[in-house]
C-alpha atoms as a PDB file:
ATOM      1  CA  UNK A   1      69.057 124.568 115.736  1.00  0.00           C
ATOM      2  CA  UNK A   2      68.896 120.994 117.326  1.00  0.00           C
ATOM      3  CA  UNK A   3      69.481 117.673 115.531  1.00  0.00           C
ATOM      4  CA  UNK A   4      66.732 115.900 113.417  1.00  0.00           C
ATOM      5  CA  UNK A   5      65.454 112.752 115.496  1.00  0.00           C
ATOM      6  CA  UNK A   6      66.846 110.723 112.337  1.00  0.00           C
ATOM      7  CA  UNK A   7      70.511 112.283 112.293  1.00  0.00           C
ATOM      8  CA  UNK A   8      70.470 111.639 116.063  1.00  0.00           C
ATOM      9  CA  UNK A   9      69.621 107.651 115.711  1.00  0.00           C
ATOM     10  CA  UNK A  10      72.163 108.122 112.761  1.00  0.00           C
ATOM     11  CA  UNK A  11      75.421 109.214 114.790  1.00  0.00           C
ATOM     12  CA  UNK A  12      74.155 106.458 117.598  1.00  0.00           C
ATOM     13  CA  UNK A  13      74.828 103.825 115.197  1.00  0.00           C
ATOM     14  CA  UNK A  14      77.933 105.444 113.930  1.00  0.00           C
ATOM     15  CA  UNK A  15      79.019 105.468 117.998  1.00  0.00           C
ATOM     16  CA  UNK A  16      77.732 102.029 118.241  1.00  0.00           C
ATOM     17  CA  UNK A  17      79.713 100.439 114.971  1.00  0.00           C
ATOM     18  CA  UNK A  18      82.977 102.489 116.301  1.00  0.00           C
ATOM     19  CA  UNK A  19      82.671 100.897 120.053  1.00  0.00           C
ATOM     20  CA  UNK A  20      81.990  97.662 118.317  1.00  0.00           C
ATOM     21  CA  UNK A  21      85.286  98.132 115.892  1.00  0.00           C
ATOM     22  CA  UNK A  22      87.225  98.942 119.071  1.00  0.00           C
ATOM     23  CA  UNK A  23      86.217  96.183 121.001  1.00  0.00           C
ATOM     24  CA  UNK A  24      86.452  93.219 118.115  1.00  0.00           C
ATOM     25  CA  UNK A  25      89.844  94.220 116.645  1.00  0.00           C
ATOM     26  CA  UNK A  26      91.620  93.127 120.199  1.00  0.00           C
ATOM     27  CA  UNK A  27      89.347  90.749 120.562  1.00  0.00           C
ATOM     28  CA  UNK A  28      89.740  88.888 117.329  1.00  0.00           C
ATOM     29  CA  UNK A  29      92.298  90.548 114.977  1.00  0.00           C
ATOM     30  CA  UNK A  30      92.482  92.748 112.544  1.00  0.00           C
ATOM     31  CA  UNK A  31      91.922  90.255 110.036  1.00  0.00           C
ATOM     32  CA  UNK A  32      89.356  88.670 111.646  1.00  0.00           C
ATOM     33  CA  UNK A  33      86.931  91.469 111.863  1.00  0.00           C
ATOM     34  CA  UNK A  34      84.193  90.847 109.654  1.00  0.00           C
ATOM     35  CA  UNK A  35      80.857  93.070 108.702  1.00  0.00           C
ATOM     36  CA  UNK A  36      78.330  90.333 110.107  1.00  0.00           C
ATOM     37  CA  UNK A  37      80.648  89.866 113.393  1.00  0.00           C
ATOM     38  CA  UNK A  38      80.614  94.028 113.484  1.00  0.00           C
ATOM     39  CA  UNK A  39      77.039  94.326 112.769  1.00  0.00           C
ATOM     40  CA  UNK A  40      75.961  91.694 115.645  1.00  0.00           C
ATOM     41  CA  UNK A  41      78.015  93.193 118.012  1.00  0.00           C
ATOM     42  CA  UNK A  42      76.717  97.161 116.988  1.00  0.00           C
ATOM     43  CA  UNK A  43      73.088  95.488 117.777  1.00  0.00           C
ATOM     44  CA  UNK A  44      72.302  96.441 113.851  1.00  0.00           C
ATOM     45  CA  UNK A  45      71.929  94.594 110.303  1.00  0.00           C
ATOM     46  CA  UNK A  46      75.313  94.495 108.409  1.00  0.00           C
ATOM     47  CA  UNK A  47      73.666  96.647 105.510  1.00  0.00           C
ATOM     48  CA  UNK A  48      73.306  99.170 107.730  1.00  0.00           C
ATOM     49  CA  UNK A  49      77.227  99.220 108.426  1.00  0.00           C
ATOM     50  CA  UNK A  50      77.535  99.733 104.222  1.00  0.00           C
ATOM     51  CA  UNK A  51      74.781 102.572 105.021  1.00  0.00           C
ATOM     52  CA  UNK A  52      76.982 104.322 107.541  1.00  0.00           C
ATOM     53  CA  UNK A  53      80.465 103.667 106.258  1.00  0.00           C
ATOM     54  CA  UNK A  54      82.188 102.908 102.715  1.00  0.00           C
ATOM     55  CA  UNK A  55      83.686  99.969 103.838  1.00  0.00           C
ATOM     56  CA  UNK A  56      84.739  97.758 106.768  1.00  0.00           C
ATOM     57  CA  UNK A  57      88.222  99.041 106.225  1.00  0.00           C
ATOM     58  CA  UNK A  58      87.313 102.215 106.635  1.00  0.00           C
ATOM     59  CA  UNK A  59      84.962 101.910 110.108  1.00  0.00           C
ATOM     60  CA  UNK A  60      88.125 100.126 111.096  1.00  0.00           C
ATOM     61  CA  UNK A  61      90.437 102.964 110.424  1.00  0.00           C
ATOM     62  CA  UNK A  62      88.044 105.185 111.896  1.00  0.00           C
ATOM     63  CA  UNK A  63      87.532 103.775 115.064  1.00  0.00           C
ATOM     64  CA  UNK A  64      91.243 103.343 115.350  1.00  0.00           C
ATOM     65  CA  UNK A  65      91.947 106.808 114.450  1.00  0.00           C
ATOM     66  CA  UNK A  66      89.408 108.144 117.225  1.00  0.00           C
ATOM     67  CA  UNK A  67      90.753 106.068 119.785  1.00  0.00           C
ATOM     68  CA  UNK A  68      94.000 107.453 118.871  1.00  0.00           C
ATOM     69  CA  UNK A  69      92.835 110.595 119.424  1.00  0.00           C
ATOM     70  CA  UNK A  70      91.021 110.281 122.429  1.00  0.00           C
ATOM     71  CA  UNK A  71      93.906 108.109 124.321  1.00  0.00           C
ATOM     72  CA  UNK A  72      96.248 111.044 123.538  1.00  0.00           C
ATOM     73  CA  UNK A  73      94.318 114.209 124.208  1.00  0.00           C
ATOM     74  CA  UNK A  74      93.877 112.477 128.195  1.00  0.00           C
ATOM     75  CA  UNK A  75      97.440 113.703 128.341  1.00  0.00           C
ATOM     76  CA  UNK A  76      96.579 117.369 126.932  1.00  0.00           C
ATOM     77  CA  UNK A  77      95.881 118.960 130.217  1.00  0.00           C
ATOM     78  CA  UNK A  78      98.886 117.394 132.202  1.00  0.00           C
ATOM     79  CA  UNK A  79     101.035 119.116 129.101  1.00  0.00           C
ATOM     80  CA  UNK A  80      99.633 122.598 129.477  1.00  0.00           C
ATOM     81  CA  UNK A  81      99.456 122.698 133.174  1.00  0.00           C
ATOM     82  CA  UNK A  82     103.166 120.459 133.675  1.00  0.00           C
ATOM     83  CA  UNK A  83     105.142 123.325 136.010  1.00  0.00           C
ATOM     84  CA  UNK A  84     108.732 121.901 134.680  1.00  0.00           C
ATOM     85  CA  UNK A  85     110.166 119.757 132.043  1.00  0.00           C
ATOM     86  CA  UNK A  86     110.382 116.349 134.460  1.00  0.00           C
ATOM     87  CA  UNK A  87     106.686 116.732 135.298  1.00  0.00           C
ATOM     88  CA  UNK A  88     106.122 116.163 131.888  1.00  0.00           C
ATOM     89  CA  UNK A  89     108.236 112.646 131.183  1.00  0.00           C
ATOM     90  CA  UNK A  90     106.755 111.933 134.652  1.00  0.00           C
ATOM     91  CA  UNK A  91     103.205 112.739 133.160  1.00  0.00           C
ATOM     92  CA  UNK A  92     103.781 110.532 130.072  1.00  0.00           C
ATOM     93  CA  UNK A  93     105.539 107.478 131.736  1.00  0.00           C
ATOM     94  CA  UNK A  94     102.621 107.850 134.075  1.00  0.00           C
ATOM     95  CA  UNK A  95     100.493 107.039 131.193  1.00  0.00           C
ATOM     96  CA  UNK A  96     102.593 104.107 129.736  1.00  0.00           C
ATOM     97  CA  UNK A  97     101.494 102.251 133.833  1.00  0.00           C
ATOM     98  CA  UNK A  98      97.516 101.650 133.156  1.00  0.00           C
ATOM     99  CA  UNK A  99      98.528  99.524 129.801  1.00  0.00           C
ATOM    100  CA  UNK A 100      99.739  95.897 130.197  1.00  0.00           C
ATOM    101  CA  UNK A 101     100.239  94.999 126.557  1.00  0.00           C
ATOM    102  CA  UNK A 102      97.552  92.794 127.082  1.00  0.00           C
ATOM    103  CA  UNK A 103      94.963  95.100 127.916  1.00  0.00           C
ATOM    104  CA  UNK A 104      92.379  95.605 124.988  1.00  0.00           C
ATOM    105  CA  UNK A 105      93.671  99.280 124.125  1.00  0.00           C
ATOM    106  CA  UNK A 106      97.275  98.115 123.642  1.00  0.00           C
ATOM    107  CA  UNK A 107      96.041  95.143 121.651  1.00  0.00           C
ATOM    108  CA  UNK A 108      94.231  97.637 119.261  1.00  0.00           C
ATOM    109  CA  UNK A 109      96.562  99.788 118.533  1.00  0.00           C
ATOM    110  CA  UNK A 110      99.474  97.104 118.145  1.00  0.00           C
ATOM    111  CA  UNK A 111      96.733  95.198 115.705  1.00  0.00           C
ATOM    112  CA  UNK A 112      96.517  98.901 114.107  1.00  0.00           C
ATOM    113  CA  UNK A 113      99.954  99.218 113.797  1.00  0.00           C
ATOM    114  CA  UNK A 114     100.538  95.992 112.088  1.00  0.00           C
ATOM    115  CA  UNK A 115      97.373  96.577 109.498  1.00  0.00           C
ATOM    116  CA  UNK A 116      99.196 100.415 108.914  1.00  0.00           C
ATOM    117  CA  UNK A 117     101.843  98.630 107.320  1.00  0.00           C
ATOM    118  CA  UNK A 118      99.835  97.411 104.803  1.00  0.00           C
ATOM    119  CA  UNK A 119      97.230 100.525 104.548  1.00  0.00           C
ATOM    120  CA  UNK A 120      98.341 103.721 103.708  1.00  0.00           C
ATOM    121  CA  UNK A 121      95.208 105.619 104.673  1.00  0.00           C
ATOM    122  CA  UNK A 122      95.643 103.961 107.925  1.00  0.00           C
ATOM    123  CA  UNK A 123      99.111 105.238 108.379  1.00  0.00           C
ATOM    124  CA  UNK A 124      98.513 108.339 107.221  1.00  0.00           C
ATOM    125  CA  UNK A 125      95.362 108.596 109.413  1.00  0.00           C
ATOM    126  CA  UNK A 126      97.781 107.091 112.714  1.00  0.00           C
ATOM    127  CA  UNK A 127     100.376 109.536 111.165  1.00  0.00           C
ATOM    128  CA  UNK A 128      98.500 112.789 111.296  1.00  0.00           C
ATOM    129  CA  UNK A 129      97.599 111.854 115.424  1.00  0.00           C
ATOM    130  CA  UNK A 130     100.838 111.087 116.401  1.00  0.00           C
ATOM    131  CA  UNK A 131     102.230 114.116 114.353  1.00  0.00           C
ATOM    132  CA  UNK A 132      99.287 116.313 116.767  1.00  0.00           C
ATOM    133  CA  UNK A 133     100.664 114.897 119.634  1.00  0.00           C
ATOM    134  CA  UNK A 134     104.251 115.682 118.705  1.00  0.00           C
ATOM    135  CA  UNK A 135     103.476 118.951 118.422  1.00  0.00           C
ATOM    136  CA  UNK A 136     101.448 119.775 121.429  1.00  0.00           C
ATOM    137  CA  UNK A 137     104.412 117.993 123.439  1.00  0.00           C
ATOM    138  CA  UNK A 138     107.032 120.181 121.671  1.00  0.00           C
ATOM    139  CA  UNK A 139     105.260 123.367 122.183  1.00  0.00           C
ATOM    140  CA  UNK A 140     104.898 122.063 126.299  1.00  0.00           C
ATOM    141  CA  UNK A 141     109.076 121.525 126.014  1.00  0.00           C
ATOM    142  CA  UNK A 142     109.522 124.946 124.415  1.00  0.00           C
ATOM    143  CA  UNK A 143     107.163 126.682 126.977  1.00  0.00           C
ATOM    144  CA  UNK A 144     110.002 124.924 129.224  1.00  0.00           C
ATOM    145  CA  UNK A 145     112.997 126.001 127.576  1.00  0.00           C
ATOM    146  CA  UNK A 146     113.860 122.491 126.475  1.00  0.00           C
ATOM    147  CA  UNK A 147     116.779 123.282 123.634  1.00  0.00           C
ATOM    148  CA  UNK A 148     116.021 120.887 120.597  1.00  0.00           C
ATOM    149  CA  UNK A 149     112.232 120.968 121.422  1.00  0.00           C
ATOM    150  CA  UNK A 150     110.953 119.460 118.350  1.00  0.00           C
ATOM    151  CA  UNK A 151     113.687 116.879 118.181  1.00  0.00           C
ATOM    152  CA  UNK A 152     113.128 116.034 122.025  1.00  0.00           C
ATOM    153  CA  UNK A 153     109.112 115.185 121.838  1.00  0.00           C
ATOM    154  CA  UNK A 154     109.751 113.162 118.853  1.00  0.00           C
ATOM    155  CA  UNK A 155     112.622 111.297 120.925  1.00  0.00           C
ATOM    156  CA  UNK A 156     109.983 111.232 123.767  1.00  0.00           C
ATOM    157  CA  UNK A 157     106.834 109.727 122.500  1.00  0.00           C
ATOM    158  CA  UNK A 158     108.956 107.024 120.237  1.00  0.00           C
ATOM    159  CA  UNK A 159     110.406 105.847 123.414  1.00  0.00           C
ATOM    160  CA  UNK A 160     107.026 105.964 125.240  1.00  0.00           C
ATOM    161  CA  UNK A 161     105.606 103.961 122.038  1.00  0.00           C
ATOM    162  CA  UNK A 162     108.355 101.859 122.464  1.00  0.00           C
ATOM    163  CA  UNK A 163     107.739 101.433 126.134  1.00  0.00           C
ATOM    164  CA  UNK A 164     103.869 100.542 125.753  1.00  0.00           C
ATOM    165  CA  UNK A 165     105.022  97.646 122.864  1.00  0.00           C
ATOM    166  CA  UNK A 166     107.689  96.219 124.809  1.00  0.00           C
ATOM    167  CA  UNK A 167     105.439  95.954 127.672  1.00  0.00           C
ATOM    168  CA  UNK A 168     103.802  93.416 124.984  1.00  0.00           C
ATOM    169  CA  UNK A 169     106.562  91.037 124.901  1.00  0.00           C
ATOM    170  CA  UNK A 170     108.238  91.117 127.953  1.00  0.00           C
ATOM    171  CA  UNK A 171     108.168  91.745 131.818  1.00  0.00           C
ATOM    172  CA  UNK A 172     107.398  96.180 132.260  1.00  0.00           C
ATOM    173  CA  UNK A 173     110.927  97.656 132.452  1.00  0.00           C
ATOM    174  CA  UNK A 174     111.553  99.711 136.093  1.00  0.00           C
ATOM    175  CA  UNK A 175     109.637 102.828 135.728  1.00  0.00           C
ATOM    176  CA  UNK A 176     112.116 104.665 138.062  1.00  0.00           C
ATOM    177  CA  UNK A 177     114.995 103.863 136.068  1.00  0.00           C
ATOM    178  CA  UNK A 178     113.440 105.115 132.840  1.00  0.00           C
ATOM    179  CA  UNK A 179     112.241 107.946 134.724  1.00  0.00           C
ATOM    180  CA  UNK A 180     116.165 109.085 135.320  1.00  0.00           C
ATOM    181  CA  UNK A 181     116.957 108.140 132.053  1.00  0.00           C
ATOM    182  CA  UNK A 182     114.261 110.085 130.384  1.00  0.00           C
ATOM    183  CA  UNK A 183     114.633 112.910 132.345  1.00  0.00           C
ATOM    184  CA  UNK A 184     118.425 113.415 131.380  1.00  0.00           C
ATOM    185  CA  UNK A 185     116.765 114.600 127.780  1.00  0.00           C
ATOM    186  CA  UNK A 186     115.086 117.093 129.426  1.00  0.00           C
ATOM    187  CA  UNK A 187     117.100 118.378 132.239  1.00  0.00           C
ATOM    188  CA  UNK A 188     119.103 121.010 131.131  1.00  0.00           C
ATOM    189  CA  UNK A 189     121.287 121.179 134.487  1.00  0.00           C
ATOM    190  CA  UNK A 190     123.003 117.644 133.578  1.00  0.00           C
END
């Protein structure tokens, strides 16, 4: 059974208000993020954005939460198809290279991160990704034989977090050396 010509133009503007969220936060703030500004940029009125969503705040969390998502699940094949625990730091501090800390994606999700302080559903929304992720990389250690699996992905993607907001304030830290140093939690020979 195909979609109704009126759901379809529906879930367009629902794309279209979620592109527009992801853009504008970087752009202009968190803060500064306002229906009208969101509406002009979606190419639709700003009742329609009331129509579509319950509130700004939550098209905001939304569109953060589905970035989330799709930024992370890029890394979902390397996982499953990694052939030994070093491919997979290599695959994730592989990741960390395309983001500047000034780059629009890193700007959003540091601009999330600060508003999830304040918002609960947003940091139980953020939560509930990064939780997913966790446990996708701790089932690709275990595959490995990494001992302290669960422990070791949690260790893994804080430091890559860590890596991607540091990148924000400061020159990008030798990839090689965190490379060694990041492999030593996984190595099981050392």
């Amino acid at each position: 059974m195909s979609e109704s010509p009126a759901a379809a133009r529906g879930q367009e503007v629902r794309r279209r208000l979620l592109a527009a969220a992801v853009e504008l936060i970087p752009e202009r703030g968190w803060t500064a993020v306002s229906t009208r500004v969101l509406a002009e940029r979606a190419g639709v009125t700003p009742s329609v954005v009331h129509y579509h969503f319950p509130s700004l705040s939550a098209l905001l969390r939304d569109a953060v939460v589905v970035a989330m998502r799709e930024v992370l699940a890029v890394a979902d094949p390397a996982l499953s198809s990694a052939r030994s625990p070093g491919e997979l730091v290599d695959t994730l501090l592989g990741s960390v290279e395309q983001y500047t800390g000034a780059d629009p994606l890193s700007l959003l999700f540091i601009e999330a991160a600060l508003a999830a302080a304040r918002d609960e559903t947003l940091r139980a929304g953020m939560g509930e990704v990064v939780a997913g992720f966790q446990q996708r990389l701790t089932r690709a250690l275990d595959e490995h034989g990494v001992p302290a699996a669960e422990a070791t992905a949690a260790v893994l993607a804080a430091a890559v977090d860590g890596l991607l907001l540091h990148r924000s304030l400061a020159p990008a830290p030798d990839v090689e050396a965190l490379t060694v140093v990041l492999h030593r939690l996984v190595d099981q020979d050392r």
